[in-house]
N, C-alpha and C. Protein backbone atom coordinates (compact mmCIF):
# COMPACT_ATOMS: atom_id res chain seq x y z
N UNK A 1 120.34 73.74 18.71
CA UNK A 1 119.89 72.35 18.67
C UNK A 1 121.11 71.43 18.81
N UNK A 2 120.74 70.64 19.20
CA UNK A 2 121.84 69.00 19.30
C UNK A 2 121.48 67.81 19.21
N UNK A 3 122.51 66.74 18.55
CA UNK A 3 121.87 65.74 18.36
C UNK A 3 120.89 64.92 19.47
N UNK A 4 119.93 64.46 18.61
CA UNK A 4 119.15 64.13 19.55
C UNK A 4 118.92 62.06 18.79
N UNK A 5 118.10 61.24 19.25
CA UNK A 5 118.13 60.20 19.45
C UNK A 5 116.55 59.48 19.55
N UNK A 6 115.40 58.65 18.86
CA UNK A 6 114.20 57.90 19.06
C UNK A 6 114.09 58.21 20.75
N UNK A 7 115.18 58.29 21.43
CA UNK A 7 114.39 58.20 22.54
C UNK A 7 114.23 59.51 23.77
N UNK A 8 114.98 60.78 23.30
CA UNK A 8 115.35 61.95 23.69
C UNK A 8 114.49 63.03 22.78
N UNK A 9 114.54 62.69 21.54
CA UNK A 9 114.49 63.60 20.86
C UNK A 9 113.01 64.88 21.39
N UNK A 10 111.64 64.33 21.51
CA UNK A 10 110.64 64.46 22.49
C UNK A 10 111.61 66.09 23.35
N UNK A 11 112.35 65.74 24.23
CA UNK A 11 112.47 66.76 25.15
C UNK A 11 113.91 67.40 24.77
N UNK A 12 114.69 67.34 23.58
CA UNK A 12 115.86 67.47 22.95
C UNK A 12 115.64 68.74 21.84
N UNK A 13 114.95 67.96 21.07
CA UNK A 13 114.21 68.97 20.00
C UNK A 13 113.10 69.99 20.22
N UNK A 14 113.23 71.70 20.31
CA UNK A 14 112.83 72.66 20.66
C UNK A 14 111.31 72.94 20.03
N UNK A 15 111.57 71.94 18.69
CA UNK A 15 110.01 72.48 17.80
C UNK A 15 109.29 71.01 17.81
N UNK A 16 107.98 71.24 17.62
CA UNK A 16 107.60 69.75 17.11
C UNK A 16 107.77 69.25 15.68
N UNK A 17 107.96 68.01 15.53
CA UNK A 17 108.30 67.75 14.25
C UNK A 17 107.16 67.18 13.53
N UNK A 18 106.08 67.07 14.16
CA UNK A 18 105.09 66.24 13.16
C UNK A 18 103.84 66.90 13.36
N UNK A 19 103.31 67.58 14.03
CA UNK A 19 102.40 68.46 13.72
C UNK A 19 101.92 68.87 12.62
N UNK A 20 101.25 69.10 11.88
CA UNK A 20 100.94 69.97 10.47
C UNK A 20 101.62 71.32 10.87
N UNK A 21 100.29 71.68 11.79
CA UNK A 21 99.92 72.99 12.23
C UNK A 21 101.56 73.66 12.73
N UNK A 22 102.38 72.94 13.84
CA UNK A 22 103.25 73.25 14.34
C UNK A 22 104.85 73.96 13.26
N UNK A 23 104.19 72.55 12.31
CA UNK A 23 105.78 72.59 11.21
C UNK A 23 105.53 74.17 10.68
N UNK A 24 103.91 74.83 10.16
CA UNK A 24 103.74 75.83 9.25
C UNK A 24 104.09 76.97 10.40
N UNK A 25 103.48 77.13 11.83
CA UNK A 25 104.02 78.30 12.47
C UNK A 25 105.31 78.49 12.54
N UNK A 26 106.08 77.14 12.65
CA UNK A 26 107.80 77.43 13.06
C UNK A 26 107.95 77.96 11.92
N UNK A 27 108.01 77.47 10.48
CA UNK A 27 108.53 78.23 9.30
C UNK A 27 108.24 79.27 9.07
N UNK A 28 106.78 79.80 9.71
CA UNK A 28 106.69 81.04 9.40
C UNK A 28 107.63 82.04 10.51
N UNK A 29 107.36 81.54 11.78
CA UNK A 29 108.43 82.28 12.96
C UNK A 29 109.80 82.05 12.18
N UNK A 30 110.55 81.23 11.75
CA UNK A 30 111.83 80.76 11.63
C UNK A 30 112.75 81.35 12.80
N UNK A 31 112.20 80.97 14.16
CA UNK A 31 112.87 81.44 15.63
C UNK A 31 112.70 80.22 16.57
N UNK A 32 113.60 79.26 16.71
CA UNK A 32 113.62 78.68 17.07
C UNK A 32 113.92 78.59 18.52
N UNK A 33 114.27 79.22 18.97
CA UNK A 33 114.26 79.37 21.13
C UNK A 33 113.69 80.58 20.83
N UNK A 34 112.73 81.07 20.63
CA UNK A 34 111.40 81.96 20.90
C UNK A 34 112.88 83.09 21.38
N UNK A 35 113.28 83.50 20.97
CA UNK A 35 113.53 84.88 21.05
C UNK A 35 112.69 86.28 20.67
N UNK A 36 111.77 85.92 19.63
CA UNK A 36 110.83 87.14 18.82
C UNK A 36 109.77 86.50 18.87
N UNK A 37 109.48 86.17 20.35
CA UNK A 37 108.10 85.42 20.03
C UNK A 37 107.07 86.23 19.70
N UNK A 38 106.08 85.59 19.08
CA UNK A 38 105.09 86.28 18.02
C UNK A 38 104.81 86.90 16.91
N UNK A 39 106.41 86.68 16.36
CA UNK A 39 106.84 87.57 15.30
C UNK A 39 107.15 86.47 14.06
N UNK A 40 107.41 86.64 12.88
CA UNK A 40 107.74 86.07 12.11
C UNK A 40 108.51 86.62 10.87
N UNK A 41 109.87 85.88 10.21
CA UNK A 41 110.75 85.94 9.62
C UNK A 41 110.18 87.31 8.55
N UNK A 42 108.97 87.28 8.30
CA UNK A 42 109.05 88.27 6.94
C UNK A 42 109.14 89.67 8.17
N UNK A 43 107.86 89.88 9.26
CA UNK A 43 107.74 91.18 9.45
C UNK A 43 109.18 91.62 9.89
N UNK A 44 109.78 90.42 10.81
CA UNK A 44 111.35 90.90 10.94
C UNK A 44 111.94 91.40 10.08
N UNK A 45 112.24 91.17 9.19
CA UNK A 45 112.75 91.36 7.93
C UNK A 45 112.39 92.89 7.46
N UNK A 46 111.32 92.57 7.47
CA UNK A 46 110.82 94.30 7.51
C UNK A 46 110.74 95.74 7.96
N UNK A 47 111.03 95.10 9.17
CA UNK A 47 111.91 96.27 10.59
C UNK A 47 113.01 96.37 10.15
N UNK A 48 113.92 95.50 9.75
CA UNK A 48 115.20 95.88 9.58
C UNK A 48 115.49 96.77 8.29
N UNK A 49 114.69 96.38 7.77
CA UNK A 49 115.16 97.48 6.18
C UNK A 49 114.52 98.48 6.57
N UNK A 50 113.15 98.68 7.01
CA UNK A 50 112.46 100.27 7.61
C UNK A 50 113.51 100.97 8.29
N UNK A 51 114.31 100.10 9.37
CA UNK A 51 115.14 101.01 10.54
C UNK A 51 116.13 101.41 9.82
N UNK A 52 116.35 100.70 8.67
CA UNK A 52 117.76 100.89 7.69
C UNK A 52 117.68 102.19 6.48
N UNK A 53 116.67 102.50 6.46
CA UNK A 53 116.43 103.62 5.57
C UNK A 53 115.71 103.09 4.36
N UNK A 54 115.01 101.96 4.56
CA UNK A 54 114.48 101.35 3.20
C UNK A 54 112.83 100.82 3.24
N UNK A 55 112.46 101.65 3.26
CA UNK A 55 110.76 101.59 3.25
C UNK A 55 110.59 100.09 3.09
N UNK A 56 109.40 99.31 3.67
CA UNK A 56 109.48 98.13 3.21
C UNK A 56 107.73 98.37 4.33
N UNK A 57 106.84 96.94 3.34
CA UNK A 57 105.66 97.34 3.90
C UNK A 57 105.33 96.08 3.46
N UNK A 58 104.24 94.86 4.30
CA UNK A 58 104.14 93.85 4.18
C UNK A 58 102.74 93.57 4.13
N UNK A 59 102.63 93.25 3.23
CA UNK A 59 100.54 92.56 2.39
C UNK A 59 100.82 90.57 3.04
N UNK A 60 99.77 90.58 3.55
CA UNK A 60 99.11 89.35 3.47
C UNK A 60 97.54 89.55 2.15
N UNK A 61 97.76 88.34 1.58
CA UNK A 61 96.49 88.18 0.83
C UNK A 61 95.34 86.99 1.00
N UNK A 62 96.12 86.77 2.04
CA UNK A 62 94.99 85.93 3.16
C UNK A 62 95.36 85.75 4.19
N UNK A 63 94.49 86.59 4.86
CA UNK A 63 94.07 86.59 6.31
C UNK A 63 95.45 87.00 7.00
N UNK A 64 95.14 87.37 8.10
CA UNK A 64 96.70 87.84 9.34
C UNK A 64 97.61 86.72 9.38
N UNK A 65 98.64 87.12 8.89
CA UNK A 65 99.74 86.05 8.74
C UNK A 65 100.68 86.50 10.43
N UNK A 66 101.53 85.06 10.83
CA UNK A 66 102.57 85.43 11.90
C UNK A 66 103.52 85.56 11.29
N UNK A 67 103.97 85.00 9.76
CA UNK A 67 105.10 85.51 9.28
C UNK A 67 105.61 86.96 8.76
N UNK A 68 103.99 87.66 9.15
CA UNK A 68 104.67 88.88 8.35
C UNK A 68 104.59 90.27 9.60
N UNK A 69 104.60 89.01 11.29
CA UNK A 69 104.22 90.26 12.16
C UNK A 69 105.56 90.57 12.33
N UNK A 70 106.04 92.16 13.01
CA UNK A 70 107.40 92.05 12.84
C UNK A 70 106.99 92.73 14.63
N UNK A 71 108.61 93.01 15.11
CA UNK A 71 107.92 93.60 16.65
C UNK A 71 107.20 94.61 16.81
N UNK A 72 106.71 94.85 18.17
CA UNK A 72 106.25 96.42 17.93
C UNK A 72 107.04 96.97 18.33
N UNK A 73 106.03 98.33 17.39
CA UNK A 73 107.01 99.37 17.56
C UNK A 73 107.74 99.81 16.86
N UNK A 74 108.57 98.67 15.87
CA UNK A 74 109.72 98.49 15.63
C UNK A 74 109.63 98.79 13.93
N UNK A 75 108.21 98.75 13.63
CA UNK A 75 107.68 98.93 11.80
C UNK A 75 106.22 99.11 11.96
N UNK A 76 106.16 99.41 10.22
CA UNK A 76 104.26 99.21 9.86
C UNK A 76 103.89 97.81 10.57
N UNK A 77 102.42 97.78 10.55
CA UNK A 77 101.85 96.82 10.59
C UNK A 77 101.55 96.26 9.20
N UNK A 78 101.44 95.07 8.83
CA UNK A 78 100.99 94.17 7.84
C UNK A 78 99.38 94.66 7.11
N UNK A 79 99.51 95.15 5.90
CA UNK A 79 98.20 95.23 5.37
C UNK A 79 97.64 93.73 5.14
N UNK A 80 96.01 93.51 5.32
CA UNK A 80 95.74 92.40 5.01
C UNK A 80 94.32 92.50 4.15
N UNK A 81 94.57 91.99 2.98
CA UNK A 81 93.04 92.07 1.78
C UNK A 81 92.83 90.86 1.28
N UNK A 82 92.11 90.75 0.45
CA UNK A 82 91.46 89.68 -0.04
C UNK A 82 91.79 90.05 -1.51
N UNK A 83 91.41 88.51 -1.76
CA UNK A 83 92.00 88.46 -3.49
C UNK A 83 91.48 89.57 -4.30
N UNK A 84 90.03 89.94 -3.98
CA UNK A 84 89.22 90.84 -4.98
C UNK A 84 89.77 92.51 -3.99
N UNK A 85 90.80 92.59 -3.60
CA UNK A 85 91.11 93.98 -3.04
C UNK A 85 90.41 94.27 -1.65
N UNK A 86 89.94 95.94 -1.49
CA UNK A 86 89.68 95.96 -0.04
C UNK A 86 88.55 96.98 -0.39
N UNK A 87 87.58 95.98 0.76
CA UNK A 87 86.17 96.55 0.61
C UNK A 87 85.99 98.32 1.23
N UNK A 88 85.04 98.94 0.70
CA UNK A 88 84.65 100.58 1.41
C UNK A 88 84.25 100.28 2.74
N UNK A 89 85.01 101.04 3.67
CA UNK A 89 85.25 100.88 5.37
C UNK A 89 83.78 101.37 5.51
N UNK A 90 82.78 100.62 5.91
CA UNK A 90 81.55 100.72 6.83
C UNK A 90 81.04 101.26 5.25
N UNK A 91 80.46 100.51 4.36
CA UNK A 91 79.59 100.85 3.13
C UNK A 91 78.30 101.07 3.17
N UNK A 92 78.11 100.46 4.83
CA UNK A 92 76.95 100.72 4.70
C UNK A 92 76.25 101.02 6.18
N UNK A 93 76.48 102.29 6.49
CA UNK A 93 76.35 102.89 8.12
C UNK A 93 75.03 102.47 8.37
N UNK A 94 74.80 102.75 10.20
CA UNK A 94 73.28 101.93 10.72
C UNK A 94 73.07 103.40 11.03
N UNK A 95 73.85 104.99 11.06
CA UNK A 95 73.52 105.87 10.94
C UNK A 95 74.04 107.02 10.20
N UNK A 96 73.13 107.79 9.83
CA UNK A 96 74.06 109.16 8.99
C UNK A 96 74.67 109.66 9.21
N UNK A 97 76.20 109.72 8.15
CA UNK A 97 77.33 110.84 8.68
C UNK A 97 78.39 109.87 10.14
N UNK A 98 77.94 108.14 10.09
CA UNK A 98 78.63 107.61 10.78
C UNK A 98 80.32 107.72 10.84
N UNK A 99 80.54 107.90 9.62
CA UNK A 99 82.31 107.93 9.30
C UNK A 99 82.76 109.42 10.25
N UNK A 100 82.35 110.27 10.17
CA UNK A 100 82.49 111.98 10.44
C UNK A 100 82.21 111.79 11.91
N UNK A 101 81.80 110.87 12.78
CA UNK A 101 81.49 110.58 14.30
C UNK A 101 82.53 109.52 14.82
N UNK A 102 82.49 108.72 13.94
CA UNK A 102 83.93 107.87 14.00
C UNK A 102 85.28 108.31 14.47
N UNK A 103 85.74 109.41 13.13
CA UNK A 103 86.52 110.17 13.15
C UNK A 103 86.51 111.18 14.11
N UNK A 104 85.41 111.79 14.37
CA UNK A 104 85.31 112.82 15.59
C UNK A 104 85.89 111.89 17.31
N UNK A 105 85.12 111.08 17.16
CA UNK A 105 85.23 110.11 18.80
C UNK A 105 86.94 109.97 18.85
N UNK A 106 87.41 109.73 17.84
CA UNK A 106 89.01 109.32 18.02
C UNK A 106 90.27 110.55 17.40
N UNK A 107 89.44 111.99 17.81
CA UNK A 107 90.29 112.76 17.69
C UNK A 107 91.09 112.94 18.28
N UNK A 108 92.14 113.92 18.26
CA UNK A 108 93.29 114.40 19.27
C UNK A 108 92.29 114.82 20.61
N UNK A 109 92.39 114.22 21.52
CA UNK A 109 91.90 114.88 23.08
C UNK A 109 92.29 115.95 23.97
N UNK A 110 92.66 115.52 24.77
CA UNK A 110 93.27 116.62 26.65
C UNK A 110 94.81 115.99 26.69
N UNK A 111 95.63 116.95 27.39
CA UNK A 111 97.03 116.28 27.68
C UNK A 111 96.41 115.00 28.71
N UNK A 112 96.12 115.30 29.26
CA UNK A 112 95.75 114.11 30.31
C UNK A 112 94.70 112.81 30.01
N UNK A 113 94.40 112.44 28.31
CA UNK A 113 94.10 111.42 27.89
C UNK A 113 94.89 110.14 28.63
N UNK A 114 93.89 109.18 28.76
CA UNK A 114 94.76 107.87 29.13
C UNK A 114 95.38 107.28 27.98
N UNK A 115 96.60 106.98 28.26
CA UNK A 115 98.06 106.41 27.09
C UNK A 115 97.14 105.43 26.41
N UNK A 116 96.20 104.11 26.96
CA UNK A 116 95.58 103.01 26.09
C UNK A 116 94.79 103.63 24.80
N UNK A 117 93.68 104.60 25.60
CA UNK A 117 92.70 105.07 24.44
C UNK A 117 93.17 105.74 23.50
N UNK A 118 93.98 107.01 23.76
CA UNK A 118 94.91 107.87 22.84
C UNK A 118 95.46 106.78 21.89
N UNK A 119 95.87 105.83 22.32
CA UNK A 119 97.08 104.55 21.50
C UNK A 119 95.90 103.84 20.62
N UNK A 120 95.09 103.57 20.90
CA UNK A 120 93.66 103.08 20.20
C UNK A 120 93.04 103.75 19.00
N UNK A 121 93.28 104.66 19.84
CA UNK A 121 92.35 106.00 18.52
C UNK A 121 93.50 106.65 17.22
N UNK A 122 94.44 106.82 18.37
CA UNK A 122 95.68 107.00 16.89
C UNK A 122 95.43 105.81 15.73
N UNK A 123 96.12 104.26 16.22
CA UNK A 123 95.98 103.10 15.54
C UNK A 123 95.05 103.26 14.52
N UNK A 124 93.51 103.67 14.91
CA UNK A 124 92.38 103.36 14.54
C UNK A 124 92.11 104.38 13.23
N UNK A 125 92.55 105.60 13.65
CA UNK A 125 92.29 106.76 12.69
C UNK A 125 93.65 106.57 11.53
N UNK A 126 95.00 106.05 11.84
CA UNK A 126 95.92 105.90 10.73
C UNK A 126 95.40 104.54 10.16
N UNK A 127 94.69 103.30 10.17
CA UNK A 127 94.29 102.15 9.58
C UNK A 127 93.24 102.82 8.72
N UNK A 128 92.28 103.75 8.75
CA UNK A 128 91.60 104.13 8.14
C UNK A 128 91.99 105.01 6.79
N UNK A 129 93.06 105.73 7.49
CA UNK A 129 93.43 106.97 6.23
C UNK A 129 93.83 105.55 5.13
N UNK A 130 95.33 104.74 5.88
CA UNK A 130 95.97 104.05 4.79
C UNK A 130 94.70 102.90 3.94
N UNK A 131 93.76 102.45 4.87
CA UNK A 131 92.75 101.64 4.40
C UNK A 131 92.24 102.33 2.75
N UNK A 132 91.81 103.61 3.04
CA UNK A 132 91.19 104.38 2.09
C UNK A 132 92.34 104.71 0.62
N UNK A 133 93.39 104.97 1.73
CA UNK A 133 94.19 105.42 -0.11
C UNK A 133 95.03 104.40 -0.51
N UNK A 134 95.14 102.85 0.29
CA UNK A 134 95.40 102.13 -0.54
C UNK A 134 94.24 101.26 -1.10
N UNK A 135 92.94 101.77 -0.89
CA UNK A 135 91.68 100.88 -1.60
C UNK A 135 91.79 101.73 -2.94
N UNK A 136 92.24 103.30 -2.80
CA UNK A 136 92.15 104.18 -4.26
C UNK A 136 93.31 103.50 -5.24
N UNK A 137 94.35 103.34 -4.53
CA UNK A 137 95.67 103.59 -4.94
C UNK A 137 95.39 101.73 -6.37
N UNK A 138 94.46 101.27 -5.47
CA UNK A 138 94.45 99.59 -5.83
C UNK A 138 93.36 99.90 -7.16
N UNK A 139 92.02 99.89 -7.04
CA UNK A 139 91.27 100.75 -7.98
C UNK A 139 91.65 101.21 -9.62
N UNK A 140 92.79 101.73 -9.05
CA UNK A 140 93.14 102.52 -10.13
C UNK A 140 94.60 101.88 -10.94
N UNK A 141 94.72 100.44 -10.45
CA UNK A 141 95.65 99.59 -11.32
C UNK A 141 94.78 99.19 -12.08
N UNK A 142 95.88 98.08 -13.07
CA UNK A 142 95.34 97.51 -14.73
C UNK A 142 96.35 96.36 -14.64
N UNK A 143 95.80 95.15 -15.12
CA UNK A 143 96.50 94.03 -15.01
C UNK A 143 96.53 94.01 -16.48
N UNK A 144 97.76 93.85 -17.30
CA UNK A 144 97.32 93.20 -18.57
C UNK A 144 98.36 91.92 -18.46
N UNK A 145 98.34 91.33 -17.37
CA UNK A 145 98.89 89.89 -17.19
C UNK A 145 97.40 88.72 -18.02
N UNK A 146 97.58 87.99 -18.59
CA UNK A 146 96.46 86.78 -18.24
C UNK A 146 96.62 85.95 -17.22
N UNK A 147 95.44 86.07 -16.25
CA UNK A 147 95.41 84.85 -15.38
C UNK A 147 94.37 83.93 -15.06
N UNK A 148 94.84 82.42 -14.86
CA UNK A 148 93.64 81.43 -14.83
C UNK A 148 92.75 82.02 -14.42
N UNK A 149 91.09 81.53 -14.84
CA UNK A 149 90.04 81.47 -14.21
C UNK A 149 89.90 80.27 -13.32
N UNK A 150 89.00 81.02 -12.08
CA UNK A 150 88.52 80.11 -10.82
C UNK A 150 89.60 79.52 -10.47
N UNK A 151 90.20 80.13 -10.30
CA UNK A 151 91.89 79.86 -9.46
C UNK A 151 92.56 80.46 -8.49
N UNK A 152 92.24 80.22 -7.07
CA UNK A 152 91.97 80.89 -5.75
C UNK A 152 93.09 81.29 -5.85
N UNK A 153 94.50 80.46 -6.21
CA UNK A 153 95.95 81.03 -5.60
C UNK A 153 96.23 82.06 -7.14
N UNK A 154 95.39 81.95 -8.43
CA UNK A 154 95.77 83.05 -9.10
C UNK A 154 95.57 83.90 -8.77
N UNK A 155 93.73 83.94 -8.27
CA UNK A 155 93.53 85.30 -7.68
C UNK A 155 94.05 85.92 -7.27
N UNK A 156 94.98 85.56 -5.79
CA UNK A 156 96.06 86.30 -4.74
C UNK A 156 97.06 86.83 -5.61
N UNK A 157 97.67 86.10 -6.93
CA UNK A 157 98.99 86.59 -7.22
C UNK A 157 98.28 87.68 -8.42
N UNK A 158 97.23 87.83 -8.47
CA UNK A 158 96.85 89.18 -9.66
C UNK A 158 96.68 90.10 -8.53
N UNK A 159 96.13 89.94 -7.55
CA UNK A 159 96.40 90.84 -6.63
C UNK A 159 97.38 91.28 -5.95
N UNK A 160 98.24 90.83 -6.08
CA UNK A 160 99.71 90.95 -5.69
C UNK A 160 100.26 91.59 -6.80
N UNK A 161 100.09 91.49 -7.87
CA UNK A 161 100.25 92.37 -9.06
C UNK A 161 99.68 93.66 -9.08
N UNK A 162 98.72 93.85 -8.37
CA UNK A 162 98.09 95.52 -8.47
C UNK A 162 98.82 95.65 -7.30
N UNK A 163 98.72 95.51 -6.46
CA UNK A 163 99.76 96.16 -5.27
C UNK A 163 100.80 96.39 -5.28
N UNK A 164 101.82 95.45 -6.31
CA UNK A 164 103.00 96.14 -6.50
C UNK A 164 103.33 97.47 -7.28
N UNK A 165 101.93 97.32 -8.35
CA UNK A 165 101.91 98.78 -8.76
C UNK A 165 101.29 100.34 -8.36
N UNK A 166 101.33 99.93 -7.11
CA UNK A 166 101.27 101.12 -6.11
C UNK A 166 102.37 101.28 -4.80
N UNK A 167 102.99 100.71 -5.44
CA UNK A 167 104.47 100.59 -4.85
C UNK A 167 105.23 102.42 -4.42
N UNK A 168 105.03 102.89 -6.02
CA UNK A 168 105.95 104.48 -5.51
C UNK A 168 104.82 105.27 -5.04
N UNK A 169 103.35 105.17 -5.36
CA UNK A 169 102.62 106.08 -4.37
C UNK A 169 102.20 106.27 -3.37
N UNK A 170 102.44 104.54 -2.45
CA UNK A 170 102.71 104.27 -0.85
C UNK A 170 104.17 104.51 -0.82
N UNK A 171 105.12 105.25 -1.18
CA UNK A 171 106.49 105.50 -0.32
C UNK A 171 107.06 104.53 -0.21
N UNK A 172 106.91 103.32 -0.70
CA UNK A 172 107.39 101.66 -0.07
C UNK A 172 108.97 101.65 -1.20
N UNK A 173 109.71 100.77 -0.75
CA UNK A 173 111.04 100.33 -1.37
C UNK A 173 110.96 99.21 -2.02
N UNK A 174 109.91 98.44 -0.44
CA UNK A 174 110.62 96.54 -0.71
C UNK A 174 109.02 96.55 -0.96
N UNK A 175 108.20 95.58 -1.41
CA UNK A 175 107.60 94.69 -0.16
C UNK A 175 107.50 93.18 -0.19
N UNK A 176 106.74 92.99 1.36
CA UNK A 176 107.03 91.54 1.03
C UNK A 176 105.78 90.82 1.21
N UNK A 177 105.21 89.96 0.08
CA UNK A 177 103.77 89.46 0.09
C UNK A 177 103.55 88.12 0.79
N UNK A 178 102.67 87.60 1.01
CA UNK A 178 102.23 86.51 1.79
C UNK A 178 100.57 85.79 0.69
N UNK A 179 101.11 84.66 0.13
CA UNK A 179 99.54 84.38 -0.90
C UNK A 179 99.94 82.72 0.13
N UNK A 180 98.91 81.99 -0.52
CA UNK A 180 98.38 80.65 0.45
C UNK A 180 97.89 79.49 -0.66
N UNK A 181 98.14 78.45 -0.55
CA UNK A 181 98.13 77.20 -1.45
C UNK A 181 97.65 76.35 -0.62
N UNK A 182 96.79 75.73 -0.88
CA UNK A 182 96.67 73.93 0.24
C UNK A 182 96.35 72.98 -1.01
N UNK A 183 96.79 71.64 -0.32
CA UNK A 183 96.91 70.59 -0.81
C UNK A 183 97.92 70.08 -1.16
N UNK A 184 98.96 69.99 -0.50
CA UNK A 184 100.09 69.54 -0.95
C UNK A 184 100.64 68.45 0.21
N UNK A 185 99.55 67.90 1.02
CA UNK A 185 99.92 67.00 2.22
C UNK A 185 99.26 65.71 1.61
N UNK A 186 100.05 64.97 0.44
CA UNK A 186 99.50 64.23 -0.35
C UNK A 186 99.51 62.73 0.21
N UNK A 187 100.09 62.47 0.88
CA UNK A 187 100.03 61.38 2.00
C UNK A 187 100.38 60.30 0.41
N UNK A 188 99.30 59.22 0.28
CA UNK A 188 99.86 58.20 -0.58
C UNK A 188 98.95 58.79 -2.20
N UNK A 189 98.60 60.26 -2.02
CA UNK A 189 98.01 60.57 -3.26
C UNK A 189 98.26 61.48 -4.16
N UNK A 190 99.35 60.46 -4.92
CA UNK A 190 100.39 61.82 -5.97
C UNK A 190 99.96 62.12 -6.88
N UNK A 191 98.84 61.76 -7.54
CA UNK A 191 97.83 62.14 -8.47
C UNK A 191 97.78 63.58 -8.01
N UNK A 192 97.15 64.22 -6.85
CA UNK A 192 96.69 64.90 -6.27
C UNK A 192 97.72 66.03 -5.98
N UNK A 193 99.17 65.44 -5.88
CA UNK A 193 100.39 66.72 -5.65
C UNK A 193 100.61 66.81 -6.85
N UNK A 194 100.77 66.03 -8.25
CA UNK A 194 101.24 66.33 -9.61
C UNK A 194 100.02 67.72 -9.69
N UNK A 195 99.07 67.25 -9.57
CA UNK A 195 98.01 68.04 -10.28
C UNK A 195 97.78 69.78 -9.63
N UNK A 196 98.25 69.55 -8.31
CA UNK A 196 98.27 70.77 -7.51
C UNK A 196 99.50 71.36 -8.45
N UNK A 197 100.31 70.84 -8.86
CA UNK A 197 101.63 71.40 -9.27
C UNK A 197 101.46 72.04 -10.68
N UNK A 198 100.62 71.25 -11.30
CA UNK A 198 100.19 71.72 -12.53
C UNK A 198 99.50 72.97 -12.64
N UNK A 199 98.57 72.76 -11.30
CA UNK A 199 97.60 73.90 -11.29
C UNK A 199 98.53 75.62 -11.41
N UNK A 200 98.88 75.17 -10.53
CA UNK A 200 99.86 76.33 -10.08
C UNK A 200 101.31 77.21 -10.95
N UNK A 201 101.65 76.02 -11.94
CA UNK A 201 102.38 76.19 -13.52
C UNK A 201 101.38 76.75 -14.41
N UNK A 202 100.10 76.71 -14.04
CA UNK A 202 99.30 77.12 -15.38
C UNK A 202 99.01 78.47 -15.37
C-alpha cells in the first residue's frame, strides 16, 4: 500500500474501506494483493503448523467461515457445527440400509476410475468417518463451566468447550475456533454497543 489522498484513494487503496461486508472478508483473508485468494488467515495458519509437525485442525461454529479455509491440499478441511453439536448423518433414510449403499457407491473402484469421482468419493467417505467420531467424541464431553441462558454467542463458546476436550482423541495439537457476534455496528446507538458488551462479559 501507499499513501493515498480524497481523491486517489478509490483506485490507490487495494481493499474497500467502507463496505460492511468487504471490511469482514478482508480481515478474515488478512491478504491484501490476493496472493491466497480464497483462503483466510486462520486456515493458513493451519497449514503451516500441520506441514510443521503440529497437528492443528480448525472448527467453525457457525457456518463455513473464509477465515478458516487454508489452501488445498495443503491441510484438513475446517469442521463446521452448530452450537448444539453435530446432528446423526442421514437420521432419517427414504430407504433401508441407506448408509451401507452410500458407503458401497463410494468405494475403492478400477485403476482406471476417473481422478474427479475417485476425488469425490474419497472426500465424501473421510467427512463421514470424521463426521461420526467427532459427533461420539463430542457426546461424550461434560461442561461443568456455567453458561448464560438464551445466549447465542454463549452457546458457540460451550461448544467450543466440548471440542476442546476432544482435543487428544482427534490427534490435534492446536486448534483454531471461529464463534460469531452481531451488533456491534452501533452507528449513533451506544446504548446498544454498551449492552452488547455487557452481554458478552456475562
Amino acid at each position: 500500500a501507499k499513501p493515498a489522498t480524497v481523491d486517489d484513494y478509490k483506485d490507490e487503496t487495494p481493499v474497500s474501506l467502507f463496505a460492511h461486508n468487504k471490511m469482514i472478508l478482508e480481515t478474515m483473508s488478512n491478504d491484501i494483493f490476493d496472493k491466497f485468494s480464497g483462503t483466510g488467515v486462520g486456515g493458513r495458519l493451519a497449514d503451516v503448523l500441520t506441514q510443521a509437525g503440529i497437528p492443528t485442525s480448525t472448527f467453525s461454529v457457525f457456518d463455513q467461515q473464509v477465515v478458516l479455509t487454508g489452501e488445498a491440499g495443503e491441510g484438513s478441511s475446517q469442521f463446521v457445527l452448530g452450537s448444539s453439536g453435530l446432528p446423526e448423518f442421514n437420521a432419517n433414510p427414504s430407504i433401508a440400509n441407506m448408509d451401507v449403499i452410500i458407503k458401497a457407491l463410494n468405494n475403492g473402484t478400477t485403476a482406471d476410475s476417473g481422478f474427479h469421482a475417485e476425488t469425490w468419493s474419497h472426500k465424501l467417505s473421510e467427512s463421514l468417518v470424521k463426521q461420526e467420531f467427532l459427533r461420539q467424541y463430542i457426546g461424550a464431553t461434560v461442561v461443568n463451566t456455567s453458561f448464560p441462558e438464551k445466549n447465542a454467542v454463549a452457546d458457540q463458546f460451550q461448544m467450543v468447550t466440548r471440542v476442546m476436550q476432544t482435543q487428544q482423541a482427534r490427534g490435534s495439537s492446536r486448534d483454531i475456533f471461529y464463534v460469531q457476534d452481531s451488533g456491534y455496528d452501533s452507528h449513533a446507538d451506544d446504548k446498544k454497543f454498551i449492552g452488547n458488551l455487557k452481554r458478552i462479559n456475562s
